[in-house]
C-alpha atoms as a PDB file:
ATOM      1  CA  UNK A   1      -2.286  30.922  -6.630  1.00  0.00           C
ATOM      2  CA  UNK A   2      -4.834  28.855  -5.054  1.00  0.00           C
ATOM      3  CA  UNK A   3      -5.794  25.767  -6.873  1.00  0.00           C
ATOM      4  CA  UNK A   4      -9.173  25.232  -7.703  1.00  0.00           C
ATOM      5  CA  UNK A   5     -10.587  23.157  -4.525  1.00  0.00           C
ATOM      6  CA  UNK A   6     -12.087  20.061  -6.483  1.00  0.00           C
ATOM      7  CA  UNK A   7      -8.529  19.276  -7.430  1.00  0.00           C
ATOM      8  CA  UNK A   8      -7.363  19.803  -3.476  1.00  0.00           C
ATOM      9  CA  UNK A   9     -10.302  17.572  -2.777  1.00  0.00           C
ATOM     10  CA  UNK A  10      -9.150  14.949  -5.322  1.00  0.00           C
ATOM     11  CA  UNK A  11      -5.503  15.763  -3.885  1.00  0.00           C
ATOM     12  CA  UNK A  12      -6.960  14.611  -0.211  1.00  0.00           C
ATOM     13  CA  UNK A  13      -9.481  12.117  -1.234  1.00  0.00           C
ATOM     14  CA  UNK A  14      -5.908  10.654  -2.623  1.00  0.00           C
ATOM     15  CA  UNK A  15      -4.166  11.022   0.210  1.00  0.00           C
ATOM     16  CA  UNK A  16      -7.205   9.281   2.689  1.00  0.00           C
ATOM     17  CA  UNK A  17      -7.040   6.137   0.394  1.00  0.00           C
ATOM     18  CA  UNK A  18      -2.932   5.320   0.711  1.00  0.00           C
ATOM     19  CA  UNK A  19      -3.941   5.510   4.254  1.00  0.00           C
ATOM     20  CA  UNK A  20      -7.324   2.747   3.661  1.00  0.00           C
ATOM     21  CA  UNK A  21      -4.981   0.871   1.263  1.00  0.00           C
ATOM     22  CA  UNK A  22      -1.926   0.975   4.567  1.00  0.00           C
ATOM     23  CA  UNK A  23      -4.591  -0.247   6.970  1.00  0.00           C
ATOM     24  CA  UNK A  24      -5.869  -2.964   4.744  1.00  0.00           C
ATOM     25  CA  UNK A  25      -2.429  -4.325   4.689  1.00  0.00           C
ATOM     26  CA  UNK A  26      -1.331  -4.031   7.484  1.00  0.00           C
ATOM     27  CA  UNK A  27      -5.129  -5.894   8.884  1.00  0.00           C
ATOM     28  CA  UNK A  28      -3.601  -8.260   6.059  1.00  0.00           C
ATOM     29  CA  UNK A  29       0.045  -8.584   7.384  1.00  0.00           C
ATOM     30  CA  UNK A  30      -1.477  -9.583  11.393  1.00  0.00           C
ATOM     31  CA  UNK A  31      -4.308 -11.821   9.635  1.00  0.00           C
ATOM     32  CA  UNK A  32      -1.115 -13.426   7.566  1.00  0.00           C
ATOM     33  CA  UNK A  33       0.758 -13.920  11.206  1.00  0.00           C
ATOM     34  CA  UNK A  34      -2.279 -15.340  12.847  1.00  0.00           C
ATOM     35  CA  UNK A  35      -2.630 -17.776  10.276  1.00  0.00           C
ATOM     36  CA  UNK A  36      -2.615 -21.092  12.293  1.00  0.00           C
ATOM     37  CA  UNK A  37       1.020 -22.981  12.032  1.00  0.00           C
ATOM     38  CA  UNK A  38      -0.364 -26.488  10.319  1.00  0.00           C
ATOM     39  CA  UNK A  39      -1.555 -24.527   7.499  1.00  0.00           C
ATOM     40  CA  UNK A  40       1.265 -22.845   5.774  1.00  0.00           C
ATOM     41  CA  UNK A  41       4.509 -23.259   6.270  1.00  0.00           C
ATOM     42  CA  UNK A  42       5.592 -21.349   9.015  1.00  0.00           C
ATOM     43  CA  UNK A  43       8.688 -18.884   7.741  1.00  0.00           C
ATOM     44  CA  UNK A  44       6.811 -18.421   4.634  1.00  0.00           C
ATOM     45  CA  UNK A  45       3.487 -17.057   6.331  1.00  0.00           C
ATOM     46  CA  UNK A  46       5.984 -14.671   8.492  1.00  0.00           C
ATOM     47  CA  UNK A  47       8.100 -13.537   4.965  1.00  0.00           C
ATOM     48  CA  UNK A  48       4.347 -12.541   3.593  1.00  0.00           C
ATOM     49  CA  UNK A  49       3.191 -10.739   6.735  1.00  0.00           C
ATOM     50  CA  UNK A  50       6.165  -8.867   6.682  1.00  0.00           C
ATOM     51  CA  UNK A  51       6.121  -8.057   3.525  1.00  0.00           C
ATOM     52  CA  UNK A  52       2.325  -6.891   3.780  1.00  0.00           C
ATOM     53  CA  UNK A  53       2.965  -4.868   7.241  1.00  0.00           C
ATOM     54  CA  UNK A  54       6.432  -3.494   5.121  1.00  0.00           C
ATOM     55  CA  UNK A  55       4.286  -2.329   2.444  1.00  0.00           C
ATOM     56  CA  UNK A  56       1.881  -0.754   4.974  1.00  0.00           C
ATOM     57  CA  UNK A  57       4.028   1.141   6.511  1.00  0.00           C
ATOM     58  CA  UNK A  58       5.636   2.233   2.773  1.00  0.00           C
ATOM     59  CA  UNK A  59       1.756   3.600   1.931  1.00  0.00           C
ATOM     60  CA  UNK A  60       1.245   4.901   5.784  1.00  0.00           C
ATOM     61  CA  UNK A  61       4.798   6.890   5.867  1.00  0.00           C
ATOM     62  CA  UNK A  62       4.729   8.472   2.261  1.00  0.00           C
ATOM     63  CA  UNK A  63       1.304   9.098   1.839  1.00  0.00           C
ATOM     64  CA  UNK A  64       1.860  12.899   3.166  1.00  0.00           C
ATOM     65  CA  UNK A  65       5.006  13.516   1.510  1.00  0.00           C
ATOM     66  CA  UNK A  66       3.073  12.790  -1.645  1.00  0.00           C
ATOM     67  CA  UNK A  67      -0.211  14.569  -1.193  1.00  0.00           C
ATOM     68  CA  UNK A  68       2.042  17.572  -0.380  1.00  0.00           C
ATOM     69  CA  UNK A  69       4.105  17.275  -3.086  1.00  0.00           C
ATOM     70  CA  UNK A  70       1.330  17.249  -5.089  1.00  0.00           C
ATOM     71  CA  UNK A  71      -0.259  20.195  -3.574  1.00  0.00           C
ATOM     72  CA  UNK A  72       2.496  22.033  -4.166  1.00  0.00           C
ATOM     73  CA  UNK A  73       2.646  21.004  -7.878  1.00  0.00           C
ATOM     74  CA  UNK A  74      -1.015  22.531  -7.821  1.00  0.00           C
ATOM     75  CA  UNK A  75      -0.635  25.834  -6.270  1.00  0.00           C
ATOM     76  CA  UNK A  76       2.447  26.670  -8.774  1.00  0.00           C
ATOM     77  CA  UNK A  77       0.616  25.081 -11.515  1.00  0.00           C
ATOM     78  CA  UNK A  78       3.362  22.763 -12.295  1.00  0.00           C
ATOM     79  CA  UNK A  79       3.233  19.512 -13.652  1.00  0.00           C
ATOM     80  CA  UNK A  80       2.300  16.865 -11.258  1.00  0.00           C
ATOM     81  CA  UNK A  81       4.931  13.991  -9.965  1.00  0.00           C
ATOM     82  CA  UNK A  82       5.142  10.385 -11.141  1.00  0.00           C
ATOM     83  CA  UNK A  83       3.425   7.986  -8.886  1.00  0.00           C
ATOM     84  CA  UNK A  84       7.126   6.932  -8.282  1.00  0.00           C
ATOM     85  CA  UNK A  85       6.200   3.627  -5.783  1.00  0.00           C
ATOM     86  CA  UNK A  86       3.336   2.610  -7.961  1.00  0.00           C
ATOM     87  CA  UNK A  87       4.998  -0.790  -9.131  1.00  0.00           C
ATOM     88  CA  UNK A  88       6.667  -1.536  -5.617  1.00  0.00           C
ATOM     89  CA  UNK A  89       3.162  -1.271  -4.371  1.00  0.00           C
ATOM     90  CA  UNK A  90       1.883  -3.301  -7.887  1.00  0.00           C
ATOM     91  CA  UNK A  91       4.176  -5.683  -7.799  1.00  0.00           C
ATOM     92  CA  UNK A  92       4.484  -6.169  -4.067  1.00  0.00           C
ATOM     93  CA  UNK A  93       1.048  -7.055  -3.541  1.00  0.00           C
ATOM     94  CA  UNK A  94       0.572  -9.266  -7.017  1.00  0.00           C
ATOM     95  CA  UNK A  95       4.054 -11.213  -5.245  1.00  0.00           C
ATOM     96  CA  UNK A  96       2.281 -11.766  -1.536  1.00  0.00           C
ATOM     97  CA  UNK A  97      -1.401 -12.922  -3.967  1.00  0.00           C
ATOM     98  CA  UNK A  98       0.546 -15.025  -5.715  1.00  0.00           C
ATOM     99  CA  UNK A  99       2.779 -16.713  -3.079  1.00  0.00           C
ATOM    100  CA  UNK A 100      -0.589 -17.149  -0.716  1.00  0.00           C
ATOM    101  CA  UNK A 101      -2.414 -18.678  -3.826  1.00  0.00           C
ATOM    102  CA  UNK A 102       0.607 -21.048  -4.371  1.00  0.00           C
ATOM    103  CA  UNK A 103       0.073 -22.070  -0.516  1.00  0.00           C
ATOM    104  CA  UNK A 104      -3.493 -22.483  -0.499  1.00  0.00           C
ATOM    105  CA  UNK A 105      -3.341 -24.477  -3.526  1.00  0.00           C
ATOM    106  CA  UNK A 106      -0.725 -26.763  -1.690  1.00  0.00           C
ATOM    107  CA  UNK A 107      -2.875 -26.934   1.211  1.00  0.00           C
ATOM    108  CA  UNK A 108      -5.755 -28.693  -0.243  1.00  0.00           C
END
């Protein structure tokens, strides 16, 4: 059975803003690398781009999976998934905030 379309809408409107969210941090992890050297210290600044551009690539690479997952969940009228990398993506991004606020701070 064919869902009704303003929840396949929602379902894509979804799935276009894990890709936004991917591309803001991944614009994030290469603005964390180009960071110049005298302001942060230098390993740090390369543990937070990676993390961002890790993270990125997390959103980028299941963003699919999930919109189809949920699609499918639709059409057979079944009850949706858990967000399941909700908190890695929570938590992951509250970490690199917090680390780069630490670092600014420090930098004054």
């Amino acid at each position: 059975m064919e869902p009704d379309p303003r929840f396949t809408l929602a379902n894509e409107r979804t799935f276009l803003t894990w890709l936004s969210t991917a591309l803001a941090l991944s614009a994030g992890g290469v603005a964390m690398a180009a960071v110049p050297d005298d302001m942060f210290v230098p390993w740090i600044r390369t543990a937070l781009a990676i993390m961002l551009v890790t993270l990125s690539a997390l959103a980028a690479g299941l963003a699919y999976p999930r919109w189809r997952n949920i699609q499918r969940a639709l059409r057979e009228q079944a009850p949706l998934p858990p967000p399941a990398l909700a908190a890695v993506f929570g938590y992951g991004v509250a970490a690199v905030a917090v680390i780069a606020l630490v670092l600014i701070v420090l930098s004054i």
